[in-house]
C-alpha atoms as a PDB file:
ATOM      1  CA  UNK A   1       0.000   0.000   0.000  1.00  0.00           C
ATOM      2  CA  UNK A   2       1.613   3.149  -0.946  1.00  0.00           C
ATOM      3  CA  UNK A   3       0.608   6.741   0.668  1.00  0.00           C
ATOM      4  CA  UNK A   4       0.187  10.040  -1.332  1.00  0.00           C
ATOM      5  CA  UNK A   5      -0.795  13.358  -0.838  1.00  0.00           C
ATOM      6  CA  UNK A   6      -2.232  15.990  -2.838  1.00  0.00           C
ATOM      7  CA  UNK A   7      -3.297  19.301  -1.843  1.00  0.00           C
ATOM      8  CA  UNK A   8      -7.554  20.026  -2.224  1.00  0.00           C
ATOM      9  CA  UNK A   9      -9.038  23.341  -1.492  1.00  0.00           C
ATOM     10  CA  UNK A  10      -5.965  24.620   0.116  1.00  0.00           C
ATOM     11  CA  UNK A  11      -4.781  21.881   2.530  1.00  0.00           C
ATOM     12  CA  UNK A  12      -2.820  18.631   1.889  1.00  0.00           C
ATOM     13  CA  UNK A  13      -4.574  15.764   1.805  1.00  0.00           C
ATOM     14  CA  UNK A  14      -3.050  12.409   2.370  1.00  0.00           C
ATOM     15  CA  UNK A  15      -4.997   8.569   1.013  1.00  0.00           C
ATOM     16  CA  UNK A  16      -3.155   5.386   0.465  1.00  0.00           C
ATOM     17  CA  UNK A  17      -3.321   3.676  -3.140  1.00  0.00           C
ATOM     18  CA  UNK A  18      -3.162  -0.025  -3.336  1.00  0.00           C
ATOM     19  CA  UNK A  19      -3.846  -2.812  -6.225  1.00  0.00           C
ATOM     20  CA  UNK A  20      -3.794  -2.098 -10.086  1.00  0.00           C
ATOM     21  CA  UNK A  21      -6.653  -1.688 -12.844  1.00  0.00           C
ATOM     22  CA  UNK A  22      -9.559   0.661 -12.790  1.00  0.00           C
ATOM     23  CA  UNK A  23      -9.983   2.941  -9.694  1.00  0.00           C
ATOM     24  CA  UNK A  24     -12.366   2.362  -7.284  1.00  0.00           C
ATOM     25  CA  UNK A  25     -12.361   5.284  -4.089  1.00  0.00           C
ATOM     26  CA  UNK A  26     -13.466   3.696  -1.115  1.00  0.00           C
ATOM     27  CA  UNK A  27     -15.201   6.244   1.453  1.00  0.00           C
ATOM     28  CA  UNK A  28     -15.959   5.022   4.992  1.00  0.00           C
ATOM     29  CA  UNK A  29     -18.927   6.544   7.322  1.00  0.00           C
ATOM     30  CA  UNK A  30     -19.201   8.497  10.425  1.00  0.00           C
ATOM     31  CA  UNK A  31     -16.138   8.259  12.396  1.00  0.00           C
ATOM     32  CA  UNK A  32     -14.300   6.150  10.449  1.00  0.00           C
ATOM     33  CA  UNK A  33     -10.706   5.568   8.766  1.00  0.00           C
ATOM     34  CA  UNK A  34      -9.343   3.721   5.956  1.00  0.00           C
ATOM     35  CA  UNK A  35      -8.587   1.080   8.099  1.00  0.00           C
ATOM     36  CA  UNK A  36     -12.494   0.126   8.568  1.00  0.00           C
ATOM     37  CA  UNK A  37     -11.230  -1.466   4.749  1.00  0.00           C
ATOM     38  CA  UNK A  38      -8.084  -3.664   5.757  1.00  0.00           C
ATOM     39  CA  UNK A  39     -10.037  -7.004   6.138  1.00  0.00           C
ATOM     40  CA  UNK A  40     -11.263  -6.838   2.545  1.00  0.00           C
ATOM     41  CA  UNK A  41      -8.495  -4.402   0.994  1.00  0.00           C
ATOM     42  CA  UNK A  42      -6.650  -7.390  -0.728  1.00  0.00           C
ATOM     43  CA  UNK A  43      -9.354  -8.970  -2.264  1.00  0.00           C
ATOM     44  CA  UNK A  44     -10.519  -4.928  -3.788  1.00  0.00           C
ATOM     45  CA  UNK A  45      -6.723  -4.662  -4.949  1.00  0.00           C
ATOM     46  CA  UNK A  46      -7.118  -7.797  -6.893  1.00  0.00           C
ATOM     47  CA  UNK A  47      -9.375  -6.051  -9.163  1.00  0.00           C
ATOM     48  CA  UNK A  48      -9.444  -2.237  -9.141  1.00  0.00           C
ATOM     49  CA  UNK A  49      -6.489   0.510  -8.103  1.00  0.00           C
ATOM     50  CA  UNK A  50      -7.978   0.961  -4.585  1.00  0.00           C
ATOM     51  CA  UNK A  51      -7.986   4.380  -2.749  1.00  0.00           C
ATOM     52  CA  UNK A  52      -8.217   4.916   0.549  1.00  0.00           C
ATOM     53  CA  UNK A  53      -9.756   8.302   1.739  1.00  0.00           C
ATOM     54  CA  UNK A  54      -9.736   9.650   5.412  1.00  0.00           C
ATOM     55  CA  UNK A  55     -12.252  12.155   4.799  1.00  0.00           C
ATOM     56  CA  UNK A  56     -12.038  15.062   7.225  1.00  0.00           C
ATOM     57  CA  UNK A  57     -14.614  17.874   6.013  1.00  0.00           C
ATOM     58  CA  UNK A  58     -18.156  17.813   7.006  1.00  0.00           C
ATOM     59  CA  UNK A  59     -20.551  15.838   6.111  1.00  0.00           C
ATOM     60  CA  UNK A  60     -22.788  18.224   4.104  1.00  0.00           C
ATOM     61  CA  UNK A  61     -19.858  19.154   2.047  1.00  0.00           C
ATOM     62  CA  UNK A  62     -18.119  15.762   1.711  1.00  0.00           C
ATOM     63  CA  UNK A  63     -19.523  14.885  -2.029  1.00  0.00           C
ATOM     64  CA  UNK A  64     -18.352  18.364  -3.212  1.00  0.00           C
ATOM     65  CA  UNK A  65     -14.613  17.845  -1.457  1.00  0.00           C
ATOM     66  CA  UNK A  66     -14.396  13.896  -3.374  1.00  0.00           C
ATOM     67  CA  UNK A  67     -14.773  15.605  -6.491  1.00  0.00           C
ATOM     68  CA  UNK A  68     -12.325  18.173  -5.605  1.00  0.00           C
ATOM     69  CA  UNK A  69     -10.084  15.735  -4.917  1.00  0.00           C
ATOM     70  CA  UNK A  70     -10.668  13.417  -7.863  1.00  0.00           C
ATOM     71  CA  UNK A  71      -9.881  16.493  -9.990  1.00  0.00           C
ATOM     72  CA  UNK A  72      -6.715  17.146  -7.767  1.00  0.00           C
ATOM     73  CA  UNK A  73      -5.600  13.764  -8.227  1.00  0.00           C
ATOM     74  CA  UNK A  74      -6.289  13.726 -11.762  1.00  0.00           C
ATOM     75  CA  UNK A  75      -9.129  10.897 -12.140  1.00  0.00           C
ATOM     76  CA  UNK A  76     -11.311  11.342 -15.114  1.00  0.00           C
ATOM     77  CA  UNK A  77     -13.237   8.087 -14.002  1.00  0.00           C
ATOM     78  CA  UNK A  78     -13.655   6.209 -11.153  1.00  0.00           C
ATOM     79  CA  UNK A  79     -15.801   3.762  -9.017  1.00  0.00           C
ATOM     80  CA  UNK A  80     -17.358   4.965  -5.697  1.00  0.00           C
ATOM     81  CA  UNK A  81     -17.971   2.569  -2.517  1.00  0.00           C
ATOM     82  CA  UNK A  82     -19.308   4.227  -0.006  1.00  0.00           C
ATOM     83  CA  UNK A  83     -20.303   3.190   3.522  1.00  0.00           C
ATOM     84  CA  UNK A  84     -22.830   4.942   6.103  1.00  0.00           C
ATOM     85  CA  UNK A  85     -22.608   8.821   6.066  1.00  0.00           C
ATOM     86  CA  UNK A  86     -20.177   7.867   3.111  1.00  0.00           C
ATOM     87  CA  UNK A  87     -22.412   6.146   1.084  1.00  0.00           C
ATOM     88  CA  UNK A  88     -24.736   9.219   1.187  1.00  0.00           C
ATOM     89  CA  UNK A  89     -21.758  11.140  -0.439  1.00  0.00           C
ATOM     90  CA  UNK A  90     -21.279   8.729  -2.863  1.00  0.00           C
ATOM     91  CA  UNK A  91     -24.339   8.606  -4.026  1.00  0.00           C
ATOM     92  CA  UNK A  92     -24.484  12.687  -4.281  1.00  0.00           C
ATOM     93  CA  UNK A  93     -21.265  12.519  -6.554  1.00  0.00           C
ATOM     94  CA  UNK A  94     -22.706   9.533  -8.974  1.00  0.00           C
ATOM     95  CA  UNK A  95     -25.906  11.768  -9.382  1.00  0.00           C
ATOM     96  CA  UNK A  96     -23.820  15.036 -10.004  1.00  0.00           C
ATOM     97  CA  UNK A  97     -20.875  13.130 -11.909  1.00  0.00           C
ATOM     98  CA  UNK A  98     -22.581  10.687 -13.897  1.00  0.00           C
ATOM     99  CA  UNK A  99     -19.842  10.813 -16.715  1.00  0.00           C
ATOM    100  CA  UNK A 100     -17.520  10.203 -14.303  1.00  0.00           C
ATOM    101  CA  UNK A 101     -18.528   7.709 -12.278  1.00  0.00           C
ATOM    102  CA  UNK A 102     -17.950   4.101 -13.583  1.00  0.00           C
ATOM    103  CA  UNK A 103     -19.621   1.863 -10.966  1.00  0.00           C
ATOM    104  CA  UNK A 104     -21.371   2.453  -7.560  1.00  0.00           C
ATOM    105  CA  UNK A 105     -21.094   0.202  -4.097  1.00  0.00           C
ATOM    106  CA  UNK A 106     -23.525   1.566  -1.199  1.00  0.00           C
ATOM    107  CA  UNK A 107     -22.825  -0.176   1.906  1.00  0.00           C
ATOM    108  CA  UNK A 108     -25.793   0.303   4.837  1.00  0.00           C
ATOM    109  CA  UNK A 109     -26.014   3.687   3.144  1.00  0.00           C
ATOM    110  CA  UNK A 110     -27.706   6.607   4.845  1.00  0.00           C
ATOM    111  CA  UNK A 111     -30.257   9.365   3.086  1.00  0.00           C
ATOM    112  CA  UNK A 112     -33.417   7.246   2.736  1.00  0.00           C
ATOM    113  CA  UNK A 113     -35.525   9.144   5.767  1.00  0.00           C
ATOM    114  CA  UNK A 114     -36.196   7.143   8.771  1.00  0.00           C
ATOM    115  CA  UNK A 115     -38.289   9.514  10.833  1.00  0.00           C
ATOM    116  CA  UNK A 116     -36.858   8.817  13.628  1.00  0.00           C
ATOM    117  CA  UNK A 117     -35.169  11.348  16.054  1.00  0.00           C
ATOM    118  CA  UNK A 118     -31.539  11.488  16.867  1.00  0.00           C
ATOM    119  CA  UNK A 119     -32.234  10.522  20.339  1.00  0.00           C
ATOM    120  CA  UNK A 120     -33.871   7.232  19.375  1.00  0.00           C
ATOM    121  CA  UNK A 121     -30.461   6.357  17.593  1.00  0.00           C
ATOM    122  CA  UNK A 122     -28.954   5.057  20.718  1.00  0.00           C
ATOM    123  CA  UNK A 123     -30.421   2.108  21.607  1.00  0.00           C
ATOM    124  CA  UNK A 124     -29.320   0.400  17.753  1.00  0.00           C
ATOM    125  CA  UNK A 125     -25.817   2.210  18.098  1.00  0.00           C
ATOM    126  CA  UNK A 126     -25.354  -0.269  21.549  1.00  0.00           C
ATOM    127  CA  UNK A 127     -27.046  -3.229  19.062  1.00  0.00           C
ATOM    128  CA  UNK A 128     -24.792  -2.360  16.276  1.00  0.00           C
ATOM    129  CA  UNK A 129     -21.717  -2.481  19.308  1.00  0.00           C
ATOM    130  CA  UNK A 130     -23.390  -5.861  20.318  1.00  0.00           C
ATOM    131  CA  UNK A 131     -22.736  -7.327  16.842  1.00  0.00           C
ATOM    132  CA  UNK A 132     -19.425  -5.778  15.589  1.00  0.00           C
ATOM    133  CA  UNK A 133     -16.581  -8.125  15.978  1.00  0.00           C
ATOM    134  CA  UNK A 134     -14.501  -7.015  19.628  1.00  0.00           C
ATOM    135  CA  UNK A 135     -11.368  -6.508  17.819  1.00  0.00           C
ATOM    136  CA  UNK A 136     -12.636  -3.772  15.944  1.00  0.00           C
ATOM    137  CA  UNK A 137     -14.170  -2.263  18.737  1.00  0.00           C
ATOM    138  CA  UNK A 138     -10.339  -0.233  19.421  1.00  0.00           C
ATOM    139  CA  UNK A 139     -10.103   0.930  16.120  1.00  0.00           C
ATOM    140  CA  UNK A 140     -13.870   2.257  16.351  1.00  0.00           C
ATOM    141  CA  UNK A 141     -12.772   4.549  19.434  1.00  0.00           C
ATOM    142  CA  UNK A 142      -9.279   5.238  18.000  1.00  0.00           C
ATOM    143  CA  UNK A 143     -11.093   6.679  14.924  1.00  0.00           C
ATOM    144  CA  UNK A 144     -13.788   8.688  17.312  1.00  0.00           C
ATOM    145  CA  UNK A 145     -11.193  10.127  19.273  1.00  0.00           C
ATOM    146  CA  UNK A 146      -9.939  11.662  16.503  1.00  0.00           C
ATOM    147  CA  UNK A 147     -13.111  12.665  15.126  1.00  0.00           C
ATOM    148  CA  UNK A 148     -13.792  14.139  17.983  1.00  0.00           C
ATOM    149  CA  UNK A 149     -17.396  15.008  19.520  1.00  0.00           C
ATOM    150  CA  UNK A 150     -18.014  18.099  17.863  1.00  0.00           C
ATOM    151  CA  UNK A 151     -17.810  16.016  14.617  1.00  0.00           C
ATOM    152  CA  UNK A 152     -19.431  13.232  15.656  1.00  0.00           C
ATOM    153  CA  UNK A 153     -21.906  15.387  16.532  1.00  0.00           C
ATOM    154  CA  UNK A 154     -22.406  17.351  13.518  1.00  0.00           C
ATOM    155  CA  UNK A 155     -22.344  14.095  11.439  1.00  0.00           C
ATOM    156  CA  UNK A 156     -24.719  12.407  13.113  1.00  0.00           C
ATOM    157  CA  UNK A 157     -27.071  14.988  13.282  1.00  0.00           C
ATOM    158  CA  UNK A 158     -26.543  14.968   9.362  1.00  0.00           C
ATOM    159  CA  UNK A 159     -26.778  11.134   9.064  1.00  0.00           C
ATOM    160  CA  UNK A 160     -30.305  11.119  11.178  1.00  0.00           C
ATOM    161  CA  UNK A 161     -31.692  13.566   8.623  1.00  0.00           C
ATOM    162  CA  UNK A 162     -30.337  13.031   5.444  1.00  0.00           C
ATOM    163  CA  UNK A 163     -32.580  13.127   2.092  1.00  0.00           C
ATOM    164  CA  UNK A 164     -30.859  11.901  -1.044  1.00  0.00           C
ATOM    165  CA  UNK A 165     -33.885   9.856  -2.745  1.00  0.00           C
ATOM    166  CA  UNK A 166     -33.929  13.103  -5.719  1.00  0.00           C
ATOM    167  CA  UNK A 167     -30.083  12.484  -6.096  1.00  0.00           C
ATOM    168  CA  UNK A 168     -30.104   8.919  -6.158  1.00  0.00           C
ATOM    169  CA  UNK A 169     -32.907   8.729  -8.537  1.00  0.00           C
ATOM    170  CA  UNK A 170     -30.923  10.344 -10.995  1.00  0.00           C
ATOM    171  CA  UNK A 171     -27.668   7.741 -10.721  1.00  0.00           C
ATOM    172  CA  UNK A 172     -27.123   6.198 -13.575  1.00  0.00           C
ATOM    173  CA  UNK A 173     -23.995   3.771 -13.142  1.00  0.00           C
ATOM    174  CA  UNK A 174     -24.297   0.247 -12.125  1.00  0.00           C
ATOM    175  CA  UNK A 175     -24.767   0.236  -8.357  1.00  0.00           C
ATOM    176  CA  UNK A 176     -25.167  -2.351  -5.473  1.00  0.00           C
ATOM    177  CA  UNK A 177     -26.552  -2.038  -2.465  1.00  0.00           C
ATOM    178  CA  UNK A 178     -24.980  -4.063   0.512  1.00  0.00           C
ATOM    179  CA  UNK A 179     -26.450  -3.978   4.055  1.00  0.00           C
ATOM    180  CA  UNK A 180     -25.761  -6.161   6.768  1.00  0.00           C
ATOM    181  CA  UNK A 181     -29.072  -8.342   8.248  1.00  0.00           C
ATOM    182  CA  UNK A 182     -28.819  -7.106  11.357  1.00  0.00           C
ATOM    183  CA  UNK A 183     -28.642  -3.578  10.813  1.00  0.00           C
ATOM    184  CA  UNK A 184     -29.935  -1.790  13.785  1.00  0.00           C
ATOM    185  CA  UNK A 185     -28.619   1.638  12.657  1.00  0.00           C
ATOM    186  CA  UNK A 186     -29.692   1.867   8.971  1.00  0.00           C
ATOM    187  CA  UNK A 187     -32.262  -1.210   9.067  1.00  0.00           C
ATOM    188  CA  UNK A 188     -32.624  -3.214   5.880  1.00  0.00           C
ATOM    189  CA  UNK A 189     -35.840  -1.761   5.103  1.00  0.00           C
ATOM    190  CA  UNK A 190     -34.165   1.523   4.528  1.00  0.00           C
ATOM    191  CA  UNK A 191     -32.303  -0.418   1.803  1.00  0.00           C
ATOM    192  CA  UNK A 192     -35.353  -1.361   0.289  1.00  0.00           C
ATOM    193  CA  UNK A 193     -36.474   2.436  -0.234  1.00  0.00           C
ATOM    194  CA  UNK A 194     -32.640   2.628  -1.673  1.00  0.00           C
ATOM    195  CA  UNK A 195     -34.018  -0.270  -4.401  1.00  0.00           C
ATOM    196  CA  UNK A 196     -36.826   1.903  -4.737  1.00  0.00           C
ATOM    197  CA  UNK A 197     -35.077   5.073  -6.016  1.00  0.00           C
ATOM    198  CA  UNK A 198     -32.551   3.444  -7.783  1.00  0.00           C
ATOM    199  CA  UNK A 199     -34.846   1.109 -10.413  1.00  0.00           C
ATOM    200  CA  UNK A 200     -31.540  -0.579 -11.818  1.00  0.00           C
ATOM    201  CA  UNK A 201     -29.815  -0.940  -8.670  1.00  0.00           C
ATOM    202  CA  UNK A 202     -29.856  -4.404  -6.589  1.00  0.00           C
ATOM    203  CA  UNK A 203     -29.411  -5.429  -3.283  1.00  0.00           C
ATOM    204  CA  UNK A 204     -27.897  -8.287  -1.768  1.00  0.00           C
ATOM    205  CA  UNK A 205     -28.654  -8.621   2.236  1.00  0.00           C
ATOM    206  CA  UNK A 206     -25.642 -10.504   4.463  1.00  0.00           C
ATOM    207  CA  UNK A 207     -26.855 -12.534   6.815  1.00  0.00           C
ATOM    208  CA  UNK A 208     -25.600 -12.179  10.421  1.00  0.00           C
ATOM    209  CA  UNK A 209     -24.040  -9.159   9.766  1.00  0.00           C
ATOM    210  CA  UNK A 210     -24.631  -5.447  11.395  1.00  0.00           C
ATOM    211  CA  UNK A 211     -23.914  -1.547  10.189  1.00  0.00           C
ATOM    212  CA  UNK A 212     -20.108  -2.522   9.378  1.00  0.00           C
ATOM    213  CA  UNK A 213     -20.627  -5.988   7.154  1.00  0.00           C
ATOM    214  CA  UNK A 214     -17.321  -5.651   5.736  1.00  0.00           C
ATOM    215  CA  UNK A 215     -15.642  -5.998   9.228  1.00  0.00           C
ATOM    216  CA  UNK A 216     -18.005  -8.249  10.148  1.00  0.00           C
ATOM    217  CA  UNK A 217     -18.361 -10.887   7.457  1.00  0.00           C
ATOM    218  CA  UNK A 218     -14.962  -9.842   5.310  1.00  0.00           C
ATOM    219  CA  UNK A 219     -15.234 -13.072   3.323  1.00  0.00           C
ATOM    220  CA  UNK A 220     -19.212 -12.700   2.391  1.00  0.00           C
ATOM    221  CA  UNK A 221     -18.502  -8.650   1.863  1.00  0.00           C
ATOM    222  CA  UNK A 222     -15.764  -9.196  -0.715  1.00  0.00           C
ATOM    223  CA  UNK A 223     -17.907 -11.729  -2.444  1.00  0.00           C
ATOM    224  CA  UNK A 224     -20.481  -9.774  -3.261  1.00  0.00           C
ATOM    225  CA  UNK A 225     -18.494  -7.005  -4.323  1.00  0.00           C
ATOM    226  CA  UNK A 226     -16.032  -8.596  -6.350  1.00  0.00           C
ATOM    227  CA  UNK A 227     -19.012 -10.481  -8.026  1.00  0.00           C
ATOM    228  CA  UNK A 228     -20.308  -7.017  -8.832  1.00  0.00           C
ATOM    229  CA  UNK A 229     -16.801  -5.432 -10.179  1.00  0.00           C
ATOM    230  CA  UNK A 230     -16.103  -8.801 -12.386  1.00  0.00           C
ATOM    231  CA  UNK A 231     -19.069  -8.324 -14.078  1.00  0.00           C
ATOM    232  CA  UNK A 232     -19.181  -6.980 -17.816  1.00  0.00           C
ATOM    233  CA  UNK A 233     -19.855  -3.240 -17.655  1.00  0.00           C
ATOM    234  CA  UNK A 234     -22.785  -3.327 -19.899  1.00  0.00           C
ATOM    235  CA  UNK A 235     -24.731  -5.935 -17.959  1.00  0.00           C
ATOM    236  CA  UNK A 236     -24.081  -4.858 -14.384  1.00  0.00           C
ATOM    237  CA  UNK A 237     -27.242  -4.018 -12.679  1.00  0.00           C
ATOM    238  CA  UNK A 238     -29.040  -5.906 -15.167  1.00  0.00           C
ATOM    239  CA  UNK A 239     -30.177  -9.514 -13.146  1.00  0.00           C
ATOM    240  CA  UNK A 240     -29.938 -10.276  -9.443  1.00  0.00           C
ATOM    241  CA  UNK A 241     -26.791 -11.438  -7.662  1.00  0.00           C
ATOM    242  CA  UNK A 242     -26.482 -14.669  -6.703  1.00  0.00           C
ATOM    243  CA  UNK A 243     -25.080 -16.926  -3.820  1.00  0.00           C
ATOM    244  CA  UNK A 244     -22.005 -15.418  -2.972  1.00  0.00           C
ATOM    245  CA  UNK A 245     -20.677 -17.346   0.038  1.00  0.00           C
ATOM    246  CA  UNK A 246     -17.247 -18.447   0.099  1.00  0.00           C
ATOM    247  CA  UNK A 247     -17.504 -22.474  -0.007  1.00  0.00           C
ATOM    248  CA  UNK A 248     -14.109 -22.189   2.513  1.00  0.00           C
ATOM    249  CA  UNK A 249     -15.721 -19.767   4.820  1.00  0.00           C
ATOM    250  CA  UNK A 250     -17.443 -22.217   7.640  1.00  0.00           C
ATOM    251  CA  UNK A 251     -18.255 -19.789   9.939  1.00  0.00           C
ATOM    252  CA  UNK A 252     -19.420 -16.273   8.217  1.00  0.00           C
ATOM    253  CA  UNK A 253     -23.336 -17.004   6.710  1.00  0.00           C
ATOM    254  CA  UNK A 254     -24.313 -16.795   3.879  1.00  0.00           C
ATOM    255  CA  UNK A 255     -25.400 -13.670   1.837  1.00  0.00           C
ATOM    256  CA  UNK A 256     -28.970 -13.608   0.077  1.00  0.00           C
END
């Protein structure tokens, strides 16, 4: 994995590159780090140029910095993954950029409206705590420390009312939409409404897993999205995905 910087809107901005082929900009959620990547980086690298943001601007501006910085770093097209408060941003840029953007991954996206206050968020942040894997649970507060609670603040504030269906209606790549069974956080049935405003998009549901699937079922969560990214261009999006549990993989479920 090799580190770069480049400076955006003033201020140098560092990401890590790994893998060759066509880029694919992964963009983690509230709170998070690159590193919320590392248990499925090697399996991305395999088949895109993989970069790694740490995305430090706030929320509501986030979709206008990543195409600041894909201009800075000199992308003409790329792939977006996006997961949580990321995904949101992800799907703002493939709506904004569609001549850019080559492929889209949502992972337990936010911006489908769940009417719910920010108060009644805390009872599925302690489920979603419940069914994260414990070794992940000090990078988590690593990467809140240095978020720090004026940011997590502001984000989540964002995340709880976020309203992207007009944006994502209007995305026009290939997308997938991953969520984790368990969701408590963004529920599954906010993915649905995701299906809803993307017609071509589909969705593929891991079982067992909570907000962070790709921490907590690596093996099923790199599955599903290399599936995707394999796939012919000019079919993507066009039939359901299938089974996509690893035959090796005895103890992660399957996805469905």
């Amino acid at each position: 994995m090799e580190a770069r910087e480049v400076p955006v809107a003033g201020r140098r901005v560092r990401w890590r590159v790994a893998g060759e082929g066509p880029p694919l900009v992964l963009v983690h959620g509230l709170s998070g780090s690159w590193r919320w990547w590392s248990a499925v980086l090697d399996d991305l690298a395999e088949r895109r140029e993989v970069h790694l943001l740490d995305v430090s601007v706030a929320p509501r501006g986030a979709a206008e910095w990543l195409v600041r910085w894909a201009d800075a770093v000199g992308l003409p097209r790329f792939g977006l993954l996006g997961h949580s408060l990321g995904g949101a941003a992800c799907a703002r840029v493939a709506a904004a950029e569609g001549d850019r953007v080559t492929e889209v991954v949502l992972v337990s996206a936010v911006g489908m409206p769940a009417g719910r206050p920010l108060l009644a968020y805390a009872l599925p942040l302690v489920a979603a705590l419940r069914v994260t894997r414990p070794s992940f649970l000090r990078t988590l507060a690593l990467d809140a420390a240095r978020t720090g609670p004026l940011g997590l603040a502001a984000g989540a504030l964002y995340a709880a009312g976020a309203d992207v269906r007009a944006e994502a209606r209007s995305i026009r790549a290939p997308t997938l939409l991953l969520w984790g069974e368990r969701d408590a956080l963004v529920p599954p049935a906010l993915a649905t409404a995701w299906r809803e405003a993307i017609p071509h998009a589909r969705l593929v549901v891991l079982e067992g897993a909570g907000h962070v699937p790709m921490v907590e079922r690596p093996r099923a969560f790199a599955s599903a999205v290399g599936g995707f990214l394999d796939e012919p261009r000019e079919v993507a999006g066009a039939a359901p995905v299938r089974a996509v549990r690893d035959p090796g993989d005895d103890d992660e479920p399957a996805a469905r």
